[in-house]
PDB file of N, CA and C in Angstrom:
ATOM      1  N   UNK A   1      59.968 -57.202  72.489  1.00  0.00           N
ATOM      2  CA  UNK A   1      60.518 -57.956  71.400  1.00  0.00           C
ATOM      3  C   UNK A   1      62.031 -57.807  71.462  1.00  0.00           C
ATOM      4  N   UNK A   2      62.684 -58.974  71.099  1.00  0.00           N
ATOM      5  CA  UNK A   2      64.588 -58.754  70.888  1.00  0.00           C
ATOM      6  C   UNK A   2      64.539 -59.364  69.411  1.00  0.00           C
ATOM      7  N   UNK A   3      65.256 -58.431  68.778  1.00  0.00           N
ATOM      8  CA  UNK A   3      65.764 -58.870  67.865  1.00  0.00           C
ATOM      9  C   UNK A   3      67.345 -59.255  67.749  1.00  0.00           C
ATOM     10  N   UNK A   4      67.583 -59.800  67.309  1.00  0.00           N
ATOM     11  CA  UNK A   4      69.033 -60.625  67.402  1.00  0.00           C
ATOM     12  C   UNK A   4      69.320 -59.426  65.826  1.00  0.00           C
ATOM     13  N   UNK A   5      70.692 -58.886  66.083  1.00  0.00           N
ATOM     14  CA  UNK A   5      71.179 -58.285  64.808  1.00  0.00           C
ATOM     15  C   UNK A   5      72.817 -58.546  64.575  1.00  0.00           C
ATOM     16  N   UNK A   6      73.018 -58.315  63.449  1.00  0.00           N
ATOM     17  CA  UNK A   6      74.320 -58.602  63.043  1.00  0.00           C
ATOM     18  C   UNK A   6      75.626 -57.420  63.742  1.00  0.00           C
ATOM     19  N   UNK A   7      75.094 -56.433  64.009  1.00  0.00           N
ATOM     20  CA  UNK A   7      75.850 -55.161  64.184  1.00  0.00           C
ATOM     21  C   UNK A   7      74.983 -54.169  64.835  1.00  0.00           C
ATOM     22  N   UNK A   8      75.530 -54.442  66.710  1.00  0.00           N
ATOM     23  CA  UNK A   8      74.461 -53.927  67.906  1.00  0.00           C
ATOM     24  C   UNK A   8      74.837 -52.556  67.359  1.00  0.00           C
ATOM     25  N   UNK A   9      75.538 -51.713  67.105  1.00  0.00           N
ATOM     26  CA  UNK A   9      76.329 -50.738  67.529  1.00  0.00           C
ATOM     27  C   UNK A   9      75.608 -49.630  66.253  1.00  0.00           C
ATOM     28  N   UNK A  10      75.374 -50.161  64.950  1.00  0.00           N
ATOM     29  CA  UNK A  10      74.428 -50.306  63.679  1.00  0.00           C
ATOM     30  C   UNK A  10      73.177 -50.118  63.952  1.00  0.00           C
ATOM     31  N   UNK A  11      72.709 -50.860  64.873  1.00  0.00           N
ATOM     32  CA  UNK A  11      71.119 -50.833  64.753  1.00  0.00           C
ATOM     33  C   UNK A  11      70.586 -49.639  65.899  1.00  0.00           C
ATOM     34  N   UNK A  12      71.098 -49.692  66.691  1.00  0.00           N
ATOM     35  CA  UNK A  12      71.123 -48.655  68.193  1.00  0.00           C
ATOM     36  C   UNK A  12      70.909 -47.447  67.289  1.00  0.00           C
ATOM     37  N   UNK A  13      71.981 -46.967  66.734  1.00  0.00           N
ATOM     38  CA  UNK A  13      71.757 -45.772  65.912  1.00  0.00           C
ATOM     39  C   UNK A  13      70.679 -45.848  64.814  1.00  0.00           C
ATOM     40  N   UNK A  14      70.532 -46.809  63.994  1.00  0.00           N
ATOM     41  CA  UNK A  14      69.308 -46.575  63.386  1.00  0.00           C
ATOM     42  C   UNK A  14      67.866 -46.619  63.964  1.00  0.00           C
ATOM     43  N   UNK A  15      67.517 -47.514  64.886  1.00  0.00           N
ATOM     44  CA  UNK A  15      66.506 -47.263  65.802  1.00  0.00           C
ATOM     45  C   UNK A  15      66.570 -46.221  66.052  1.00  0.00           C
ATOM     46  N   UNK A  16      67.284 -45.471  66.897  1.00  0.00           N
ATOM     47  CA  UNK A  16      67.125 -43.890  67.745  1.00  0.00           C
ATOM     48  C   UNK A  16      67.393 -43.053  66.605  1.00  0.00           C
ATOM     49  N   UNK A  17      67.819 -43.205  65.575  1.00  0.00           N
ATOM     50  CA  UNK A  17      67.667 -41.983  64.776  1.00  0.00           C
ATOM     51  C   UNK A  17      66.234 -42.145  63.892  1.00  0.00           C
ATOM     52  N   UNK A  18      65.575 -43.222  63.805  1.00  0.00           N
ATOM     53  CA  UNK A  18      64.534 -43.216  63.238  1.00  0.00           C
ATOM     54  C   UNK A  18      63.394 -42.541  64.030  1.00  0.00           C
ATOM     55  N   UNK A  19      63.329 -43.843  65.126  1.00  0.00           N
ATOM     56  CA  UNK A  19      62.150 -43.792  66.066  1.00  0.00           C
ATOM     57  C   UNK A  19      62.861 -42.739  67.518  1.00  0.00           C
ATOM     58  N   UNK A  20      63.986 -41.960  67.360  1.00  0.00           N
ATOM     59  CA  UNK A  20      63.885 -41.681  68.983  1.00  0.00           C
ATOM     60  C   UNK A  20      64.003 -41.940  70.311  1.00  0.00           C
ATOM     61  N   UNK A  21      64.529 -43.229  70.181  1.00  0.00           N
ATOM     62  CA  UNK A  21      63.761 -44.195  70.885  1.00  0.00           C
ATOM     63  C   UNK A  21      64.790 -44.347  72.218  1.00  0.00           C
ATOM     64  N   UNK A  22      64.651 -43.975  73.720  1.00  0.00           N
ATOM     65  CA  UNK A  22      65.603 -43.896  74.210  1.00  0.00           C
ATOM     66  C   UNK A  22      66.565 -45.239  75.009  1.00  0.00           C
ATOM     67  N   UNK A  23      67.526 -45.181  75.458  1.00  0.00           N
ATOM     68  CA  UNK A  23      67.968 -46.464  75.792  1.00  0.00           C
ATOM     69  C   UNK A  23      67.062 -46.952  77.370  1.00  0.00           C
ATOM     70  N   UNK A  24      66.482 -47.462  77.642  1.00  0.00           N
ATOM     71  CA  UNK A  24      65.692 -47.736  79.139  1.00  0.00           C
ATOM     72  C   UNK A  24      66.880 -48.241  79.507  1.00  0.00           C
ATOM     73  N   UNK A  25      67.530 -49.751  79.271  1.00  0.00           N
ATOM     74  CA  UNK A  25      68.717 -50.311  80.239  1.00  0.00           C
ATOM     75  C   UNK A  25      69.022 -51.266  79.381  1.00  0.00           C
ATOM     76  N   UNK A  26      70.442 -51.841  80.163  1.00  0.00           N
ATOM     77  CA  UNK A  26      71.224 -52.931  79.531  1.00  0.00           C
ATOM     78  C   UNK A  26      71.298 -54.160  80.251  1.00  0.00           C
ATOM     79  N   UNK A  27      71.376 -55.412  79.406  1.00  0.00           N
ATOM     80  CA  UNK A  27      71.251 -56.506  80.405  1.00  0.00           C
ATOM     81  C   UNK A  27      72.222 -57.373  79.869  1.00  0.00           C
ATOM     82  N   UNK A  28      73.776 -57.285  80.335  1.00  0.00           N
ATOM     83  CA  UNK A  28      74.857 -57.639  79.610  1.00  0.00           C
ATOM     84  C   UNK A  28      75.330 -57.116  78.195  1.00  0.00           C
ATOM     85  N   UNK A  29      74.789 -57.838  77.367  1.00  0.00           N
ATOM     86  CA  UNK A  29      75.480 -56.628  76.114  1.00  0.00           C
ATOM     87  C   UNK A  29      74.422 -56.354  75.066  1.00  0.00           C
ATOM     88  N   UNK A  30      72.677 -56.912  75.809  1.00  0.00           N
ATOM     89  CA  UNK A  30      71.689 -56.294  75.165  1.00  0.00           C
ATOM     90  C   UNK A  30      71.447 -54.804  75.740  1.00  0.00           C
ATOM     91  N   UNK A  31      70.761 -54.435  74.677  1.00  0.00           N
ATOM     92  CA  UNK A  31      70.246 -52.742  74.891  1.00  0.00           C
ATOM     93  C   UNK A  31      68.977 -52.561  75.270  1.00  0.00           C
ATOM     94  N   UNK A  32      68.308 -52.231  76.100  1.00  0.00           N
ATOM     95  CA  UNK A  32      66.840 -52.368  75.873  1.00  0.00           C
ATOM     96  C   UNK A  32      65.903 -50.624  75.554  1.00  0.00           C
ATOM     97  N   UNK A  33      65.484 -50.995  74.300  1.00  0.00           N
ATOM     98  CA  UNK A  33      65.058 -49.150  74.240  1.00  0.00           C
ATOM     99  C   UNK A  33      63.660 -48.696  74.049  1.00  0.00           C
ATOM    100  N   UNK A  34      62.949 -48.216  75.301  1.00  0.00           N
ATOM    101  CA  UNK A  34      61.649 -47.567  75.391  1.00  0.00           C
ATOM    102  C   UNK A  34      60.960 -46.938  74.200  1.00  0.00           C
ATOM    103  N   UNK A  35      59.949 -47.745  74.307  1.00  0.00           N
ATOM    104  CA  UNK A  35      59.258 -47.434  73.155  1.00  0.00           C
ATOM    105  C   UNK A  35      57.829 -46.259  73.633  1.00  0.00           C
ATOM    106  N   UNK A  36      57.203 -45.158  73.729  1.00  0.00           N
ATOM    107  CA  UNK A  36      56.847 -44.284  74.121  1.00  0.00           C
ATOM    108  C   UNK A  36      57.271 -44.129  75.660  1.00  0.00           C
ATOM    109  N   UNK A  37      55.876 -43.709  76.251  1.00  0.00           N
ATOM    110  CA  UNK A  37      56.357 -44.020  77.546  1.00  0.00           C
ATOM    111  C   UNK A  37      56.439 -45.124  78.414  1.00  0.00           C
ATOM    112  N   UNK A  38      56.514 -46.592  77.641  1.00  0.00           N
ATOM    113  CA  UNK A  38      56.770 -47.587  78.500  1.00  0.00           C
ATOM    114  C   UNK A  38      55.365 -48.056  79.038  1.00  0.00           C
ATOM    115  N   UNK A  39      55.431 -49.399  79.451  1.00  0.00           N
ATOM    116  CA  UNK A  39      56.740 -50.154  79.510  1.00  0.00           C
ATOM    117  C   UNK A  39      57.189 -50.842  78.131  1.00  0.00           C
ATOM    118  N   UNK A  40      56.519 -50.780  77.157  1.00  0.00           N
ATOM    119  CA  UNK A  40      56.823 -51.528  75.751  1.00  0.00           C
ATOM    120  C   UNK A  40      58.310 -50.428  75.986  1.00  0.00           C
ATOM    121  N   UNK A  41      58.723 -52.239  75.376  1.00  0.00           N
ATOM    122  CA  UNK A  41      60.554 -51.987  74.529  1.00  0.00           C
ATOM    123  C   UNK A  41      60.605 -53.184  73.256  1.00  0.00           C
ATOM    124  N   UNK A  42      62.189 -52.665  73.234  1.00  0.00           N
ATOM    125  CA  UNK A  42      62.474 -53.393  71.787  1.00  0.00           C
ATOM    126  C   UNK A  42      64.260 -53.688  72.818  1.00  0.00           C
ATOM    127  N   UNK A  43      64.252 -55.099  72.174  1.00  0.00           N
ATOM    128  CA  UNK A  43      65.452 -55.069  72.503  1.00  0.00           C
ATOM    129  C   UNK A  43      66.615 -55.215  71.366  1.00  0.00           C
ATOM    130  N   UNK A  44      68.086 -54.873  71.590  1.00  0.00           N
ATOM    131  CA  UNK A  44      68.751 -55.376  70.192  1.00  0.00           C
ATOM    132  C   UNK A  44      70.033 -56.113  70.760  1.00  0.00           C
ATOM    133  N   UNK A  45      70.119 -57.514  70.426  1.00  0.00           N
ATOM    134  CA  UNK A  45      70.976 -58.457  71.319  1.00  0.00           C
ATOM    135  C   UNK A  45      71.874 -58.723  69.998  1.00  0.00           C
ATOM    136  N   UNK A  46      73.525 -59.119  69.969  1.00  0.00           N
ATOM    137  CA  UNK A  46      73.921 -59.154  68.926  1.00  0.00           C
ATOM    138  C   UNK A  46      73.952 -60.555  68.473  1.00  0.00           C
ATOM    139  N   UNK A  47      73.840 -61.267  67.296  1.00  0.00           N
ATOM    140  CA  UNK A  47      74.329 -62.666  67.328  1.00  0.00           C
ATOM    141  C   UNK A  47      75.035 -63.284  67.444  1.00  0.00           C
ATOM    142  N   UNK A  48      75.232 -64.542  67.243  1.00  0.00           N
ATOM    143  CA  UNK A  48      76.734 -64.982  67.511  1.00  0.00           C
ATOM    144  C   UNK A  48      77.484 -65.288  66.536  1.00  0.00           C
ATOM    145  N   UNK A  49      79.084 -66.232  66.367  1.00  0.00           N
ATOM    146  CA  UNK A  49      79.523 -66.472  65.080  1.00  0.00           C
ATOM    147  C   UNK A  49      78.574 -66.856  64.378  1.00  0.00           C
ATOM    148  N   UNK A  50      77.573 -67.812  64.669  1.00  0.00           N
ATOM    149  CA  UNK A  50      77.294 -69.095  64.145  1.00  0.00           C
ATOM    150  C   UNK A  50      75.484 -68.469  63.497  1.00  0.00           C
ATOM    151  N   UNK A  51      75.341 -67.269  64.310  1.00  0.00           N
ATOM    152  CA  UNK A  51      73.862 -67.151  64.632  1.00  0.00           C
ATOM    153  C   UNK A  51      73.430 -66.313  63.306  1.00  0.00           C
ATOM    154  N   UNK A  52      71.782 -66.156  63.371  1.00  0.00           N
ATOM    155  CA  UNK A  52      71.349 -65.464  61.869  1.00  0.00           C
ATOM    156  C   UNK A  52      70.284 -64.189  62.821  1.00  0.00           C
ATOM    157  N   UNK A  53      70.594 -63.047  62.188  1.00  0.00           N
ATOM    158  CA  UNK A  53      69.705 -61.964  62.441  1.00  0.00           C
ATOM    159  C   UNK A  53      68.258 -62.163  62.419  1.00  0.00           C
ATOM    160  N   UNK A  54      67.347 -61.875  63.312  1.00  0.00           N
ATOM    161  CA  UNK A  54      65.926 -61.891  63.216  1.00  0.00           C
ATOM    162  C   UNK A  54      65.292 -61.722  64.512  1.00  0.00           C
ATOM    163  N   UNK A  55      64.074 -61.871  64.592  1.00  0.00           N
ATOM    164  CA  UNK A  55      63.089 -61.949  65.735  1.00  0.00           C
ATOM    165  C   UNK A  55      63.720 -63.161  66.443  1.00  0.00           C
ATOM    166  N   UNK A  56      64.254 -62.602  67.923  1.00  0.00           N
ATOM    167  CA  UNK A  56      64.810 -63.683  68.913  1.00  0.00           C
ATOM    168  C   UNK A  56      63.452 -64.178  69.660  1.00  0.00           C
ATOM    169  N   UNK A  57      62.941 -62.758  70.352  1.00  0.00           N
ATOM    170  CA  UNK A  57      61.606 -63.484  71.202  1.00  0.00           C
ATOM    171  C   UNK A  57      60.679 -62.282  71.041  1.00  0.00           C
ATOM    172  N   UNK A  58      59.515 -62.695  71.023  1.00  0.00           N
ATOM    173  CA  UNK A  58      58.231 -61.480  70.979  1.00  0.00           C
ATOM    174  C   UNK A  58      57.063 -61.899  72.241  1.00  0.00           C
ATOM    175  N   UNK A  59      57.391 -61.033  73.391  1.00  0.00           N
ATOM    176  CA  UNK A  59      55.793 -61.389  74.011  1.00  0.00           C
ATOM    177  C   UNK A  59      55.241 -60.166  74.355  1.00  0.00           C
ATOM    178  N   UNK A  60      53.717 -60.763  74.556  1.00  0.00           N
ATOM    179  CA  UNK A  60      52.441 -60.062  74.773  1.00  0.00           C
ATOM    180  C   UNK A  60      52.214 -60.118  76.335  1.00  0.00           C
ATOM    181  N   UNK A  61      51.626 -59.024  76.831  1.00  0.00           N
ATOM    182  CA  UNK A  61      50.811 -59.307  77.929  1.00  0.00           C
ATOM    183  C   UNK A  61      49.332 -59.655  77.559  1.00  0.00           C
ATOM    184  N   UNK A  62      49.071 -60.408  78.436  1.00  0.00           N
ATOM    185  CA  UNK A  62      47.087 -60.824  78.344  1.00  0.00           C
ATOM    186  C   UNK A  62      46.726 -60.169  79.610  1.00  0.00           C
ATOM    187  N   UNK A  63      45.618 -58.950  79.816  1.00  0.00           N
ATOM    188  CA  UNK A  63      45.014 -59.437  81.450  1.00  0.00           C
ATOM    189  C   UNK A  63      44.167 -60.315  81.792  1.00  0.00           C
ATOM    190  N   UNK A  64      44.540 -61.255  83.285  1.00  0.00           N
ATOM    191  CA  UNK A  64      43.401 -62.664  83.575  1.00  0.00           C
ATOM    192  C   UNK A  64      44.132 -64.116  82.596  1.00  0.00           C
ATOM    193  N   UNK A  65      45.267 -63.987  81.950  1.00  0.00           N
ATOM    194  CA  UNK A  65      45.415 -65.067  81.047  1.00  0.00           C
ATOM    195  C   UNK A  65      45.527 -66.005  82.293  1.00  0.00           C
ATOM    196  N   UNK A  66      45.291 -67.361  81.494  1.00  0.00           N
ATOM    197  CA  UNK A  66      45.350 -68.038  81.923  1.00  0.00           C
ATOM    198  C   UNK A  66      45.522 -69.764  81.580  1.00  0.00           C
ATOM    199  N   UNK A  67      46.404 -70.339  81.336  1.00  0.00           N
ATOM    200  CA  UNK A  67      47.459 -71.172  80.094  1.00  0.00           C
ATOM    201  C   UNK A  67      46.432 -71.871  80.491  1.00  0.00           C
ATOM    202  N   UNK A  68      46.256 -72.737  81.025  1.00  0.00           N
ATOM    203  CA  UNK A  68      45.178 -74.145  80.569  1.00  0.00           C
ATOM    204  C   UNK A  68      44.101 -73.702  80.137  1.00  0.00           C
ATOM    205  N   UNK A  69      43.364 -72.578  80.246  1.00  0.00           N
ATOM    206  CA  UNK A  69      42.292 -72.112  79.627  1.00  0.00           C
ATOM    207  C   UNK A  69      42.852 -71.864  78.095  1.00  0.00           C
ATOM    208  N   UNK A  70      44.012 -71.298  77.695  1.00  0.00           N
ATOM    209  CA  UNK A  70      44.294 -71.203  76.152  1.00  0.00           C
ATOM    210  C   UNK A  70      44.594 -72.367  75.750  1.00  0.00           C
ATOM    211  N   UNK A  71      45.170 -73.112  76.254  1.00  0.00           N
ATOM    212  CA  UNK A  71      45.804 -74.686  75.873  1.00  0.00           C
ATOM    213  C   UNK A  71      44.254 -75.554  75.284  1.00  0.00           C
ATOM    214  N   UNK A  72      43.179 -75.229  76.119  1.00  0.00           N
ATOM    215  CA  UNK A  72      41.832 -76.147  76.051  1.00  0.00           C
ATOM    216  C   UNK A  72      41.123 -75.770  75.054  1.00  0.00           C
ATOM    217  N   UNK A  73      41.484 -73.862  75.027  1.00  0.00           N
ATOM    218  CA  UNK A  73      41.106 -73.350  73.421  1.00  0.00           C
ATOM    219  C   UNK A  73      41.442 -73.618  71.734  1.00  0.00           C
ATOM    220  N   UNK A  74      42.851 -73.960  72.436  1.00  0.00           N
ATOM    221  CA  UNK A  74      43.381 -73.965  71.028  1.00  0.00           C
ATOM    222  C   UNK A  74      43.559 -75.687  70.589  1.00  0.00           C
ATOM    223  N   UNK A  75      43.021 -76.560  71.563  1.00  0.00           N
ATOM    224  CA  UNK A  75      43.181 -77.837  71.550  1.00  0.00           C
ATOM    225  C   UNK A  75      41.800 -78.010  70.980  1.00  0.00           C
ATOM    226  N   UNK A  76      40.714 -77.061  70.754  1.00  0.00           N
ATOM    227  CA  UNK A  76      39.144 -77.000  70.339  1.00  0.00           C
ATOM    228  C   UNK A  76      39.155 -76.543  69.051  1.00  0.00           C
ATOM    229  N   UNK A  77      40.563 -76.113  68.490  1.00  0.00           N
ATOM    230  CA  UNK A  77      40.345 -75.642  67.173  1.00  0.00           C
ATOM    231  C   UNK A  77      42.063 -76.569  66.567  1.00  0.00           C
ATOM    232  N   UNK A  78      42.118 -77.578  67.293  1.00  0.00           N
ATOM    233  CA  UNK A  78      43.111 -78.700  66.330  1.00  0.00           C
ATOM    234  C   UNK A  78      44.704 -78.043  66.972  1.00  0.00           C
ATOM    235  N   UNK A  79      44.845 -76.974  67.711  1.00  0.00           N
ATOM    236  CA  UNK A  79      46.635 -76.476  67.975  1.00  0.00           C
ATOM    237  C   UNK A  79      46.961 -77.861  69.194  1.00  0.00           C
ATOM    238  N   UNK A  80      47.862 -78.346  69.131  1.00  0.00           N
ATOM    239  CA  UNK A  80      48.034 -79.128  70.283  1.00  0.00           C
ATOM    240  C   UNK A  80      49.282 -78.721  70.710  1.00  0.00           C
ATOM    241  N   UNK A  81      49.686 -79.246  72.180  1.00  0.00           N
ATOM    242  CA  UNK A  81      51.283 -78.533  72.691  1.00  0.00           C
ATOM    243  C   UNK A  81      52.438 -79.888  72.481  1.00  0.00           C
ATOM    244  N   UNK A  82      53.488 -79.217  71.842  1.00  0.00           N
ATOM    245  CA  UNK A  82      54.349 -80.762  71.806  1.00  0.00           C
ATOM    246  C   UNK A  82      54.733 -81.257  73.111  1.00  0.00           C
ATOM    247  N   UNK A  83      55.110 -82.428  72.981  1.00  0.00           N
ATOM    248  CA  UNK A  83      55.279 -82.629  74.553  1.00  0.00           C
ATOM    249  C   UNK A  83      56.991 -82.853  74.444  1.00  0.00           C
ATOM    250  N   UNK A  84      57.738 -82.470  73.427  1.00  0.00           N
ATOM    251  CA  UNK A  84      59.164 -82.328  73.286  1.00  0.00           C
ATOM    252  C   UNK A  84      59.478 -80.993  74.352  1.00  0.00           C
ATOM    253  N   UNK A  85      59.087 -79.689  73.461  1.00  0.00           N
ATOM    254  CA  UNK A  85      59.876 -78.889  74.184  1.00  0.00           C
ATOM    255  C   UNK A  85      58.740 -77.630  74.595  1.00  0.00           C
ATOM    256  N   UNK A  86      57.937 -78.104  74.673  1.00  0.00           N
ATOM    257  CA  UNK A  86      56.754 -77.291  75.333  1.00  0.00           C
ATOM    258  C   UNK A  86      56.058 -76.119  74.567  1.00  0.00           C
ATOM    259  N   UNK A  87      56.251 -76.079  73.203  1.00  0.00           N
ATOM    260  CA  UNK A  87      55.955 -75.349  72.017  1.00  0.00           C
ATOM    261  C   UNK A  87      54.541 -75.631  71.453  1.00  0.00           C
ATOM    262  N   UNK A  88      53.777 -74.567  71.100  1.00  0.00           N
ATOM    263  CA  UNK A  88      52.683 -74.677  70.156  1.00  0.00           C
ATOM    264  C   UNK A  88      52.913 -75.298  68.628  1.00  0.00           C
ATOM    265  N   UNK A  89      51.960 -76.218  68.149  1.00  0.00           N
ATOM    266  CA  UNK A  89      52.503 -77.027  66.922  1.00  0.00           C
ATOM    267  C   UNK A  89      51.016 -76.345  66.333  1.00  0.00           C
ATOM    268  N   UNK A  90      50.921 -75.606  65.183  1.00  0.00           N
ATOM    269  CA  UNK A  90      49.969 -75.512  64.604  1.00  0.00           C
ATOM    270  C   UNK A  90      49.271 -76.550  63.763  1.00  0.00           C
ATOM    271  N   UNK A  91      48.035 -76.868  63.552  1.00  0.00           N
ATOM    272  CA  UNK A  91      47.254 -78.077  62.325  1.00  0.00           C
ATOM    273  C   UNK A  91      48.015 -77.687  61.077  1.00  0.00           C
ATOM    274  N   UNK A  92      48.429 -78.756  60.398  1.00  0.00           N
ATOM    275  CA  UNK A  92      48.784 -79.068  58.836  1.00  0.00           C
ATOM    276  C   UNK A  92      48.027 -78.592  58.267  1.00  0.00           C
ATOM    277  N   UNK A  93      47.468 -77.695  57.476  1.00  0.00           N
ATOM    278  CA  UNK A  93      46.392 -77.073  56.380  1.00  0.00           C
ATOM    279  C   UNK A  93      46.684 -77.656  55.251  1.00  0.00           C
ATOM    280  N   UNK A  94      46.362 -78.563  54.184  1.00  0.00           N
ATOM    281  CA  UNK A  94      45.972 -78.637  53.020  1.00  0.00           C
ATOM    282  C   UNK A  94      45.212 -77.797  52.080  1.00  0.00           C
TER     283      UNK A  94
END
């Protein structure tokens, strides 16, 4: 997971003074910090002028995944994929 924060320098220390959590590596002026023994991390990337603090990106591993098999699943229970920018659009619930 990266979270986008207002103040990298802020959160580094509160992460590791909470959780411990050590720095694994840097990838320009994100931090990336090991979460037990790995490979799960957390990353903390700063925002920009313009930008708002939050969840930047979150992924999962699957073992065996396999996208047209989830695409055919979730197209069986109404999720369809936009064909704009390649994003999951969830069903409208009423």
């Amino acid at each position: 997971m990266t979270l986008s924060v207002s103040d990298p320098k802020r959160s580094l220390e509160f992460y590791q003074g909470l959780f411990g959590v050590p720095i694994q590596a840097h990838q320009g002026s994100t931090t990336i910090l090991r979460i037990g023994p790995g490979p799960q991390f957390v990353a903390l990337s700063g925002v920009g002028a313009n930008g708002r603090p939050g969840i930047n990106h979150w992924c999962v591993f699957t073992p065996n995944f396999h996208a047209e098999r989830a695409l055919a699943t979730l197209a069986q229970h109404g999720i369809t994929k936009s064909e704009t920018n390649g994003a999951i659009i969830p069903p409208i619930v009423h």
